[in-house]
PDB file of N, CA and C in Angstrom:
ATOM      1  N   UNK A   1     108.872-174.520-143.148  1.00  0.00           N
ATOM      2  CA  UNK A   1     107.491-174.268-142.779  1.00  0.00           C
ATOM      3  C   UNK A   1     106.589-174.711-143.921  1.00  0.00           C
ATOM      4  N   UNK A   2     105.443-175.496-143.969  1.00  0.00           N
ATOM      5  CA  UNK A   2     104.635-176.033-144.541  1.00  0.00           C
ATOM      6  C   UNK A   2     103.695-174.701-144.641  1.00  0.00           C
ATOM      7  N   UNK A   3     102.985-174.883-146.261  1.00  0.00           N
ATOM      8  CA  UNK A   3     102.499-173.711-147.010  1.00  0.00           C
ATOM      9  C   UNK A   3     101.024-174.530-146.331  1.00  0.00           C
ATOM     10  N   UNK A   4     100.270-173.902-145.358  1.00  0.00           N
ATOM     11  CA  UNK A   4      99.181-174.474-145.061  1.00  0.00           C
ATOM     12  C   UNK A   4      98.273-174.014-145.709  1.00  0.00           C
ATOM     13  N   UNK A   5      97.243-174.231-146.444  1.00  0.00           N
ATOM     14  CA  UNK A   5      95.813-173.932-146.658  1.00  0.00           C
ATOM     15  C   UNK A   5      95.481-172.331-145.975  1.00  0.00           C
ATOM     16  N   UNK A   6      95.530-171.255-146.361  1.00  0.00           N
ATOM     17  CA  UNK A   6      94.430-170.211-145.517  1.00  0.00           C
ATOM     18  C   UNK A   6      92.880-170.264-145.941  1.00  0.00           C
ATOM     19  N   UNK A   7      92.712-169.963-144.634  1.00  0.00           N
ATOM     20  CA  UNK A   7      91.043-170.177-144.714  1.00  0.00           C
ATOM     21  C   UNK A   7      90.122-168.909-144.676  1.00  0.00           C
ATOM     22  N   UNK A   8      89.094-168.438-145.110  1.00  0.00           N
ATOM     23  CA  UNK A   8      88.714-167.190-145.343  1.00  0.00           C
ATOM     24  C   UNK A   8      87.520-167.242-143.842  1.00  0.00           C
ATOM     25  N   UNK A   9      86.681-166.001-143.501  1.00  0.00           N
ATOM     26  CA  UNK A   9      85.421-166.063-142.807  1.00  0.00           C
ATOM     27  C   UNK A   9      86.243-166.364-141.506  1.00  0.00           C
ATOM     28  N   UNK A  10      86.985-165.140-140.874  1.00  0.00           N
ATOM     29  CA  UNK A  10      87.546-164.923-139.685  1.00  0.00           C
ATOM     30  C   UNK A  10      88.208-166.865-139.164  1.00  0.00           C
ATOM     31  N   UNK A  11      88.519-167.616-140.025  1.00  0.00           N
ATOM     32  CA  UNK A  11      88.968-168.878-139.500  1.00  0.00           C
ATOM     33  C   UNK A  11      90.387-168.878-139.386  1.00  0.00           C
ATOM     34  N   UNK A  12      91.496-168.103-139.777  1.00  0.00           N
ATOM     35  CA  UNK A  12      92.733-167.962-139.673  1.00  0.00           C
ATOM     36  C   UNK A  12      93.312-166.844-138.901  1.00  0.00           C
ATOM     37  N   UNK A  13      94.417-166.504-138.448  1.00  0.00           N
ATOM     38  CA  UNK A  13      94.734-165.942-137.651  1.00  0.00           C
ATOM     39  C   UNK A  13      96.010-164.705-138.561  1.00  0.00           C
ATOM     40  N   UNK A  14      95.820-163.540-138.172  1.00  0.00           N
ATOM     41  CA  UNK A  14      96.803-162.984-138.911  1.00  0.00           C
ATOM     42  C   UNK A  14      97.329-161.776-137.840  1.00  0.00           C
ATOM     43  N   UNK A  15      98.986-162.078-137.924  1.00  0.00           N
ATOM     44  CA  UNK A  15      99.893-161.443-136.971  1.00  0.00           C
ATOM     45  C   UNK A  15      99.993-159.829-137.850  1.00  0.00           C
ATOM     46  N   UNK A  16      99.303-158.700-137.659  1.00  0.00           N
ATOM     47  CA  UNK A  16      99.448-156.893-137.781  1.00  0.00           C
ATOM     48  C   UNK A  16     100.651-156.203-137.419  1.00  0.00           C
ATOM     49  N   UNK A  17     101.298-156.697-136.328  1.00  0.00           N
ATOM     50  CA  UNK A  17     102.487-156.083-135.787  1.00  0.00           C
ATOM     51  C   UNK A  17     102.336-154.832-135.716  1.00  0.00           C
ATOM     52  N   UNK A  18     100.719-154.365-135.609  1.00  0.00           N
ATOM     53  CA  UNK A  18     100.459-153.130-134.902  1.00  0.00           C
ATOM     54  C   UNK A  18     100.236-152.719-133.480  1.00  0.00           C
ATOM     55  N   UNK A  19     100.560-151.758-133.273  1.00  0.00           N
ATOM     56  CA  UNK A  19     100.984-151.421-131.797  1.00  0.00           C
ATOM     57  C   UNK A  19      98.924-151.068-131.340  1.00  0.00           C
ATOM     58  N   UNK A  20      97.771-150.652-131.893  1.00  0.00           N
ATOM     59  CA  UNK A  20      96.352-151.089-131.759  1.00  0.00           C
ATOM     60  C   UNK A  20      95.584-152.465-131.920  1.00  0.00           C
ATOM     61  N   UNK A  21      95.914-152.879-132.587  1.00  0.00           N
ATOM     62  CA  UNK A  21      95.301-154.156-133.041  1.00  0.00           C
ATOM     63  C   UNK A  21      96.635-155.278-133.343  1.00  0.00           C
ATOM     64  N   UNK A  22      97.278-155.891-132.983  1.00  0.00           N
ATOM     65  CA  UNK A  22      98.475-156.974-133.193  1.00  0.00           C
ATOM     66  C   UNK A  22      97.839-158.019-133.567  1.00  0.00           C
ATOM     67  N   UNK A  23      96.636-158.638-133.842  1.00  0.00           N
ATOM     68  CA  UNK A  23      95.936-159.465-134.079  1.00  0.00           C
ATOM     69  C   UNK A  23      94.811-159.387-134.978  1.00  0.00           C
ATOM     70  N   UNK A  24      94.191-160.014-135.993  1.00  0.00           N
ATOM     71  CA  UNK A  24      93.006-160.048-136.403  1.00  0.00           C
ATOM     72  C   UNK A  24      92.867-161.279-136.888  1.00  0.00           C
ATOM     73  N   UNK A  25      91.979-161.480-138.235  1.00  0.00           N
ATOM     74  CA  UNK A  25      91.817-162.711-138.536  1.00  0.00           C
ATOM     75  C   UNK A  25      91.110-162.985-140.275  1.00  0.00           C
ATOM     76  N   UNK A  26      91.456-163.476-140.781  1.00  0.00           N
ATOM     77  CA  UNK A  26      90.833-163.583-142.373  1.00  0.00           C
ATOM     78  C   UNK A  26      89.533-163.207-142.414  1.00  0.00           C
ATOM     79  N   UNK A  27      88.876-162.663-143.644  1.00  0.00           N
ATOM     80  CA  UNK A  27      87.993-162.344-143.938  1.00  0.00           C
ATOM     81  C   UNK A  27      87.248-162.523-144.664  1.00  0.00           C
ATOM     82  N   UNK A  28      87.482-162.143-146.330  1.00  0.00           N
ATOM     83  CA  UNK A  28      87.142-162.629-147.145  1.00  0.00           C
ATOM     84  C   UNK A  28      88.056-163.903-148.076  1.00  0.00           C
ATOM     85  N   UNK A  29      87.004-164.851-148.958  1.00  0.00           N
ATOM     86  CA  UNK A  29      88.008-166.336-149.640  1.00  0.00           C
ATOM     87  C   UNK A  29      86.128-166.491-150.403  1.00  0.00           C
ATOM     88  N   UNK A  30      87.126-167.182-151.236  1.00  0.00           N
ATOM     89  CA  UNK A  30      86.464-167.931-152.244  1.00  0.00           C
ATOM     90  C   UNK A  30      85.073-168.666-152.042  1.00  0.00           C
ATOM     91  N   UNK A  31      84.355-168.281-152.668  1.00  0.00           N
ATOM     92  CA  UNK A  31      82.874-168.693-152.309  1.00  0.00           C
ATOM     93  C   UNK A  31      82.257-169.709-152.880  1.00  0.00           C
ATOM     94  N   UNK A  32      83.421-170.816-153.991  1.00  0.00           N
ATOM     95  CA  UNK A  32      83.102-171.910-154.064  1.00  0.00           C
ATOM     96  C   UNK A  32      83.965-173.218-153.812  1.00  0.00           C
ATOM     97  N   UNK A  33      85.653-172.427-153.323  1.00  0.00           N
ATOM     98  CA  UNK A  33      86.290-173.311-153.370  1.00  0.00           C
ATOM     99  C   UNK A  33      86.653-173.518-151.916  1.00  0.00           C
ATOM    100  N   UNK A  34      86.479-174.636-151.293  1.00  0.00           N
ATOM    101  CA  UNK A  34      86.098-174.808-149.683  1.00  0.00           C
ATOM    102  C   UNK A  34      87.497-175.880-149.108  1.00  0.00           C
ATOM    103  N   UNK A  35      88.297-175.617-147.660  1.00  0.00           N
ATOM    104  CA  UNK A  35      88.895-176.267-147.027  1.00  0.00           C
ATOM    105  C   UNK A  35      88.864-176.394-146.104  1.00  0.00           C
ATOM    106  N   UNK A  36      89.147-177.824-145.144  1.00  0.00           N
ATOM    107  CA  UNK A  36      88.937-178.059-144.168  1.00  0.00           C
ATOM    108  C   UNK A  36      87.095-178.178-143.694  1.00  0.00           C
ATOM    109  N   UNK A  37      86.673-178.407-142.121  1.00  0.00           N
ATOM    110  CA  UNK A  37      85.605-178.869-141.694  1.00  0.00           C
ATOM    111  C   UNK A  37      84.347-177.081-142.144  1.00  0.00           C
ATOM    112  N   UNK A  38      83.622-177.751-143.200  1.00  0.00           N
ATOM    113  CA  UNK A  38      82.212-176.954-143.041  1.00  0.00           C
ATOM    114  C   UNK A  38      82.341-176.051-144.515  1.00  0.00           C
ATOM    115  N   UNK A  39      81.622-175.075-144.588  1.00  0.00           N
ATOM    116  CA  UNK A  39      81.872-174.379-146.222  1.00  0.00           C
ATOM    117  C   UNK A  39      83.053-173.371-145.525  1.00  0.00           C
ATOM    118  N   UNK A  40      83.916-173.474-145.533  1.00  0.00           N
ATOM    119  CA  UNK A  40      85.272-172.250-145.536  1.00  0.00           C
ATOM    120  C   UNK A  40      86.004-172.000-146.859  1.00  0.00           C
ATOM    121  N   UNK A  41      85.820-170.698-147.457  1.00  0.00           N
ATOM    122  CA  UNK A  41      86.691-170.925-148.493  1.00  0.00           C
ATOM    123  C   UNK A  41      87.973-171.018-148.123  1.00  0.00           C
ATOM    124  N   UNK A  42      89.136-170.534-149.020  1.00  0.00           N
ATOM    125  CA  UNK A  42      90.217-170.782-149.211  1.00  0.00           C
ATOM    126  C   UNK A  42      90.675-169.435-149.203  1.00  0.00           C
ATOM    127  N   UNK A  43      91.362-168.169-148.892  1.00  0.00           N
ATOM    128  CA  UNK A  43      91.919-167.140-149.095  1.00  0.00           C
ATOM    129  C   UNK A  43      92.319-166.849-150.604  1.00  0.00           C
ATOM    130  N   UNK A  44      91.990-165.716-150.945  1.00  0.00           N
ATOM    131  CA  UNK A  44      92.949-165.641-152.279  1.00  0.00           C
ATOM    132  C   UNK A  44      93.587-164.406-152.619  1.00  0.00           C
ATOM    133  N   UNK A  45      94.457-164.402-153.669  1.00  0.00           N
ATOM    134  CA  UNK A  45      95.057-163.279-153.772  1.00  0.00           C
ATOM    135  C   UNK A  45      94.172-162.060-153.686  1.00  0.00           C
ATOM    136  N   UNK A  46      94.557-160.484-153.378  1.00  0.00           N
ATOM    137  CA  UNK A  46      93.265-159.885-153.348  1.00  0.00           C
ATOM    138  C   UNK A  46      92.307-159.785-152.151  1.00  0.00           C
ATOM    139  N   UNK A  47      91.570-160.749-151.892  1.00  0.00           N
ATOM    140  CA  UNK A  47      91.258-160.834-150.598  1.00  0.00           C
ATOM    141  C   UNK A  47      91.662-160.222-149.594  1.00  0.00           C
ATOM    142  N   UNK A  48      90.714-159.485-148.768  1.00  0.00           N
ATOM    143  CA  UNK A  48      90.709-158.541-147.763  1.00  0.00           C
ATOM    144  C   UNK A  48      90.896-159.173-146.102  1.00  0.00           C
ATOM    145  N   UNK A  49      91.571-158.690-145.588  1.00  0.00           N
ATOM    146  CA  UNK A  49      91.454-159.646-144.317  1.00  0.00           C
ATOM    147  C   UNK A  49      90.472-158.601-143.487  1.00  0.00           C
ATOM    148  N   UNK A  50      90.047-158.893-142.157  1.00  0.00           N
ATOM    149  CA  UNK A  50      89.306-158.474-141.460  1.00  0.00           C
ATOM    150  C   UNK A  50      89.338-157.257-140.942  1.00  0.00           C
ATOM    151  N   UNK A  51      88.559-155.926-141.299  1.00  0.00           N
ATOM    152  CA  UNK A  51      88.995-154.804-140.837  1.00  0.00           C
ATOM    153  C   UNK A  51      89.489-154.418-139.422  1.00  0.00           C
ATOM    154  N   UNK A  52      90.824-153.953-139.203  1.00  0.00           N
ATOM    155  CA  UNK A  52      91.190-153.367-137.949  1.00  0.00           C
ATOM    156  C   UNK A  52      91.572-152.416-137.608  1.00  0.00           C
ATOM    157  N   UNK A  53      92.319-151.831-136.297  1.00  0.00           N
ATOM    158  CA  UNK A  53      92.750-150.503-136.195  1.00  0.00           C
ATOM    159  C   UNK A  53      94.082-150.546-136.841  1.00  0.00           C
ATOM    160  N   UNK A  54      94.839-149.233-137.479  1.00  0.00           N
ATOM    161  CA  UNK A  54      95.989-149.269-137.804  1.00  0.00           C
ATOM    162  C   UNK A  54      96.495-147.826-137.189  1.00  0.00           C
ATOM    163  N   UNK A  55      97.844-148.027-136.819  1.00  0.00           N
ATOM    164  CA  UNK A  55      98.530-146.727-135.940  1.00  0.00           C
ATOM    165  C   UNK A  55      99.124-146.665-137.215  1.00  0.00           C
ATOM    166  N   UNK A  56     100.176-145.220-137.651  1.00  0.00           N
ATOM    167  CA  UNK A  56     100.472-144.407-136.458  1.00  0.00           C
ATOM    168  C   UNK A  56      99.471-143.312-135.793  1.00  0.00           C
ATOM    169  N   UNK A  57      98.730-142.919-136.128  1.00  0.00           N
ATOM    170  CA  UNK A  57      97.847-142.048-135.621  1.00  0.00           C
ATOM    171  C   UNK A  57      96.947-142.368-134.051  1.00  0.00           C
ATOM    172  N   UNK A  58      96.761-142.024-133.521  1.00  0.00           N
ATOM    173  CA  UNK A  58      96.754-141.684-131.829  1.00  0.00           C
ATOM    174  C   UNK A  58      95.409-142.220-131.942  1.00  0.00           C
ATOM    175  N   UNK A  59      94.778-142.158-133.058  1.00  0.00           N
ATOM    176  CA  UNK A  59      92.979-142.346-133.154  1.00  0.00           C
ATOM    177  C   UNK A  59      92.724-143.501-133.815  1.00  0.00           C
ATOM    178  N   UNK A  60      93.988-144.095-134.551  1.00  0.00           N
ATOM    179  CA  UNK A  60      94.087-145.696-134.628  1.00  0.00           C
ATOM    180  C   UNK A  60      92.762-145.925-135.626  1.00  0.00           C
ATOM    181  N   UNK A  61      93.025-145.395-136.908  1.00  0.00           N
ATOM    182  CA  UNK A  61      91.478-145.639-137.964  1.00  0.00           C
ATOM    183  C   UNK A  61      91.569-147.089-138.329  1.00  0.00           C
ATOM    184  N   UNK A  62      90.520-147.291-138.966  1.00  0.00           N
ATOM    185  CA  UNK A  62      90.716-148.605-139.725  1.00  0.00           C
ATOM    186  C   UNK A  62      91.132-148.963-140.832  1.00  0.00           C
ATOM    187  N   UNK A  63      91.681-150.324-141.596  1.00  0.00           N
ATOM    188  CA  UNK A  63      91.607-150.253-142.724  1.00  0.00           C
ATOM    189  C   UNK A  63      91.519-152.043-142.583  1.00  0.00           C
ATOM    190  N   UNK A  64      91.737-152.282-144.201  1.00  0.00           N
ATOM    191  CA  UNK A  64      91.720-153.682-144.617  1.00  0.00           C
ATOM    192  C   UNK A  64      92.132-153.851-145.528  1.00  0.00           C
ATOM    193  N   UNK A  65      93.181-154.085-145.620  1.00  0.00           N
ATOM    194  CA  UNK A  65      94.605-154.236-146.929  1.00  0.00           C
ATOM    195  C   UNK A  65      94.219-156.002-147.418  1.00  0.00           C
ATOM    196  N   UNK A  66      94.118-155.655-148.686  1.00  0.00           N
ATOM    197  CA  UNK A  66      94.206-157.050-149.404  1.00  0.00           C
ATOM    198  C   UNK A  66      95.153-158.179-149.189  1.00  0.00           C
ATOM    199  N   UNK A  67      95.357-158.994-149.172  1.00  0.00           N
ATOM    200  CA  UNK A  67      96.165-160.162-149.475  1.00  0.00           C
ATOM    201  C   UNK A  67      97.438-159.660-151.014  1.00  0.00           C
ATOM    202  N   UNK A  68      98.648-160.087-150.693  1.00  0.00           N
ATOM    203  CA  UNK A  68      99.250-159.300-151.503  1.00  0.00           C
ATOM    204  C   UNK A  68     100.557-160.280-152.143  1.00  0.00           C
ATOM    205  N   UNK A  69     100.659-161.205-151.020  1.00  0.00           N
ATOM    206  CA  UNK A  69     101.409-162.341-151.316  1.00  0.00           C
ATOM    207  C   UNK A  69     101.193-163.892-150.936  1.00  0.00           C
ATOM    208  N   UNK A  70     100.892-164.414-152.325  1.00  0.00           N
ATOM    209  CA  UNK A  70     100.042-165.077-152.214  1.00  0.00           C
ATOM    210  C   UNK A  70     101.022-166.584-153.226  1.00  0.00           C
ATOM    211  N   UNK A  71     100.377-167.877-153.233  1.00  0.00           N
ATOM    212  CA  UNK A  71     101.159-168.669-154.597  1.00  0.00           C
ATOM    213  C   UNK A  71     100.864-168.524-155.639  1.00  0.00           C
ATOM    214  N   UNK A  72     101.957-168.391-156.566  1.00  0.00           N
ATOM    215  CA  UNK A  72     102.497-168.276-157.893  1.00  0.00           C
ATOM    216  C   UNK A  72     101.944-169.375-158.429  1.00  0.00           C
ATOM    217  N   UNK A  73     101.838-170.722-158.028  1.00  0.00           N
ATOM    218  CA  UNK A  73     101.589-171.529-159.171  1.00  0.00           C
ATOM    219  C   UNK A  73     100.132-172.329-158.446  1.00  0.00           C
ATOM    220  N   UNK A  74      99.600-171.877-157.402  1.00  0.00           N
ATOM    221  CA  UNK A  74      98.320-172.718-157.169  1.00  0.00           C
ATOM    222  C   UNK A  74      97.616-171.814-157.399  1.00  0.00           C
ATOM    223  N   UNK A  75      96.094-172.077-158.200  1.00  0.00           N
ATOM    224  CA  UNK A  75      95.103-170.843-158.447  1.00  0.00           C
ATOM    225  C   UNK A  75      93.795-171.155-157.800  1.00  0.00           C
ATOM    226  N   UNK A  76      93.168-170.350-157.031  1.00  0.00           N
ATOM    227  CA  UNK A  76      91.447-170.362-156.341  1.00  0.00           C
ATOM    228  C   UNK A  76      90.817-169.534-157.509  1.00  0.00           C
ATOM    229  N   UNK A  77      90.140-169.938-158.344  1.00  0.00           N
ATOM    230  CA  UNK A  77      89.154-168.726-158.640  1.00  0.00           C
ATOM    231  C   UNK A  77      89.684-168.143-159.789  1.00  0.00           C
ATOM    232  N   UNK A  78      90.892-168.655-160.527  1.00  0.00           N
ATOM    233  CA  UNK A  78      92.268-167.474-160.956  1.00  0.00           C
ATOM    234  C   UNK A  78      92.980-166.429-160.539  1.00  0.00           C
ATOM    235  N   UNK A  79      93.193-166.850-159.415  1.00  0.00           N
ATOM    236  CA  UNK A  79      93.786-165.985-158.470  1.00  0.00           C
ATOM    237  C   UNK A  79      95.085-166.731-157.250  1.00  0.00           C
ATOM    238  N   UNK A  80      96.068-166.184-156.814  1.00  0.00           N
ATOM    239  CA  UNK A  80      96.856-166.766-156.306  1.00  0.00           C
ATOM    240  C   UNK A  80      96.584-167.196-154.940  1.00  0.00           C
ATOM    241  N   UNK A  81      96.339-168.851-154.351  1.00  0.00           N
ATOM    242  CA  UNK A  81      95.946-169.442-153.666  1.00  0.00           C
ATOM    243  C   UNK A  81      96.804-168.584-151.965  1.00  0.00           C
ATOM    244  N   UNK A  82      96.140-168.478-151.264  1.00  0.00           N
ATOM    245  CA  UNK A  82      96.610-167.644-149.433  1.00  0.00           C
ATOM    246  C   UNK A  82      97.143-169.047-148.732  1.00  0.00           C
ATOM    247  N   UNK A  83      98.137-168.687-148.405  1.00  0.00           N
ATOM    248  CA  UNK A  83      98.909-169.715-147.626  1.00  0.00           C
ATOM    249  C   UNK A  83      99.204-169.522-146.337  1.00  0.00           C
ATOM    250  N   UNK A  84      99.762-169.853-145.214  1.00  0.00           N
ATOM    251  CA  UNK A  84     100.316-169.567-144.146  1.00  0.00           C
ATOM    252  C   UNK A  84     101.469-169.283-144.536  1.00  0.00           C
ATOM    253  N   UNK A  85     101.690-167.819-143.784  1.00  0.00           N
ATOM    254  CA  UNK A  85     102.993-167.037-144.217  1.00  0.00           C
ATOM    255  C   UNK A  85     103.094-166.198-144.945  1.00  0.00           C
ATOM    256  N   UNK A  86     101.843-165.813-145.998  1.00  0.00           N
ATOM    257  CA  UNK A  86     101.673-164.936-147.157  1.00  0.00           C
ATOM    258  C   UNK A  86     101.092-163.360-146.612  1.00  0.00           C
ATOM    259  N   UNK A  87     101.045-162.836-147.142  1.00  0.00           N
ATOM    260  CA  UNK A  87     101.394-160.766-146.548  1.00  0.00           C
ATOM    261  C   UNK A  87      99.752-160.054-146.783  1.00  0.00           C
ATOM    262  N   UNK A  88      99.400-160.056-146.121  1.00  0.00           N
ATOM    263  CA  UNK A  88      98.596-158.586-146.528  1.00  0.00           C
ATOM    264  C   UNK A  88      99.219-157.496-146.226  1.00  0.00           C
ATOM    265  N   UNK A  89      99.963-157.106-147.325  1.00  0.00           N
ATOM    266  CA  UNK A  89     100.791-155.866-146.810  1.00  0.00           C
ATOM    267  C   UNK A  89     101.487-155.549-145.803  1.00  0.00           C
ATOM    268  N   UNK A  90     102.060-157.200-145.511  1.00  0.00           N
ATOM    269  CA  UNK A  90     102.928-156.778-144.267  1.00  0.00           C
ATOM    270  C   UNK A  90     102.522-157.592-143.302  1.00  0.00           C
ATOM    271  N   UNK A  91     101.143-158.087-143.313  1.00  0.00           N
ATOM    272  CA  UNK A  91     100.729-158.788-142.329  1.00  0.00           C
ATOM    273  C   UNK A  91     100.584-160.271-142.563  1.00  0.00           C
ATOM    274  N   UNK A  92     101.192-160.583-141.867  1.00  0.00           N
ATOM    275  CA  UNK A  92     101.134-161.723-141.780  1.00  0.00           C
ATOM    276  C   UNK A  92     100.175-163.491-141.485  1.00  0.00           C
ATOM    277  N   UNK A  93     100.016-164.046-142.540  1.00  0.00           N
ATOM    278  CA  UNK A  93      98.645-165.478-142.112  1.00  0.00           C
ATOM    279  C   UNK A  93      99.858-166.119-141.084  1.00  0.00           C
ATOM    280  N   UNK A  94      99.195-166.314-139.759  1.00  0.00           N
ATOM    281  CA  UNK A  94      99.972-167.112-138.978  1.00  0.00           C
ATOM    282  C   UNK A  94      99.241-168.825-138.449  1.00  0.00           C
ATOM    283  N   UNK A  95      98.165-168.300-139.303  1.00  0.00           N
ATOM    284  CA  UNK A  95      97.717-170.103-139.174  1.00  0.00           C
ATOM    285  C   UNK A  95      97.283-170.485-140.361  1.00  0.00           C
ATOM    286  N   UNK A  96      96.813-171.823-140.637  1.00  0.00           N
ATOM    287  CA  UNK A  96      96.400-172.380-141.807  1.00  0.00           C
ATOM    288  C   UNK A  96      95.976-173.842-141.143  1.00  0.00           C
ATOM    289  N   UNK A  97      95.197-174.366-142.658  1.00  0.00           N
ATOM    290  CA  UNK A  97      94.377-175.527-142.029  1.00  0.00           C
ATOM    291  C   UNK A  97      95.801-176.589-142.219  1.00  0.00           C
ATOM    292  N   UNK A  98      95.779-177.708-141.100  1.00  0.00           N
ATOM    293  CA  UNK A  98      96.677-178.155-140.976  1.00  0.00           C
ATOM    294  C   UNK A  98      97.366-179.769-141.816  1.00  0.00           C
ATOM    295  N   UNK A  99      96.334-180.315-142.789  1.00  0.00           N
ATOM    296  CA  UNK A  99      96.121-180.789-143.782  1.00  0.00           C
ATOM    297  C   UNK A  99      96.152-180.421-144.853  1.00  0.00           C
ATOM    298  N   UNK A 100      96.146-179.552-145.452  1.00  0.00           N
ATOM    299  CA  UNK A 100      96.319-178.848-147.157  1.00  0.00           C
ATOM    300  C   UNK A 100      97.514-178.477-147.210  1.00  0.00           C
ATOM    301  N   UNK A 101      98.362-178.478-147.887  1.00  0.00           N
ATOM    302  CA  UNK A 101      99.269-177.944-148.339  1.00  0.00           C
ATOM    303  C   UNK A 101      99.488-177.219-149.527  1.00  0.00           C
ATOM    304  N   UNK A 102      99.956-175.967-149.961  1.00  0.00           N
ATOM    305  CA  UNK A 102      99.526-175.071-150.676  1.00  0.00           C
ATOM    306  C   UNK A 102     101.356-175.031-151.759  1.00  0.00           C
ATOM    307  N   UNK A 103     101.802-175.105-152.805  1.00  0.00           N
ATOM    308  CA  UNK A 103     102.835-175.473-153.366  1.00  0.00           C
ATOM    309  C   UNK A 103     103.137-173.809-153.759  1.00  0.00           C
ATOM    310  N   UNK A 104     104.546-173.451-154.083  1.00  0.00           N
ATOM    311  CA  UNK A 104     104.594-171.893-154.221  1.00  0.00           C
ATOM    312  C   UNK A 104     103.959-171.264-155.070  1.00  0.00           C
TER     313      UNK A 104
END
């Protein structure tokens, strides 16, 4: 699997594997370092993805877990570059821009 580019500002897609929300989408990225069509940053380590519901609780609160695994040797900002495939705590970037490639 190719380390794609993540893109910040709801442009990527991220798999929750929560039984409320199984879906959301990036959030916050880098506010000068830009990929793909228009100003999009780039995800970075840290970085919050888009607040959603989280179970187990019946009332399904929200939260927004940082970016947590991220590359070791590419840096945004000084910080470890968001790839397709990398964790916010579990959750998963399931898209990326399809031109960048992001090295571990």
């Amino acid at each position: 699997m190719a380390n794609l580019a993540a893109r910040g500002d709801s442009k990527d897609t991220v798999q929750t594997k929560h039984g409320c929300t199984s879906i959301t989408t990036t959030d916050e990225c880098s506010p000068n370092v830009f990929v793909g069509t228009g100003p999009t940053g780039i995800v970075r380590l840290g970085d919050k993805v888009h607040v959603h519901t989280f179970p187990p609780v019946l009332s399904c609160p929200s939260h927004q877990p940082p970016l947590t695994v991220a590359s070791t040797t590419v840096l945004v900002n000084n910080r470890g570059a968001g790839r397709k495939g990398d964790l916010y705590i579990g959750e998963e970037i399931i898209t990326g821009w399809p031109t960048v490639v992001i090295g571990g």
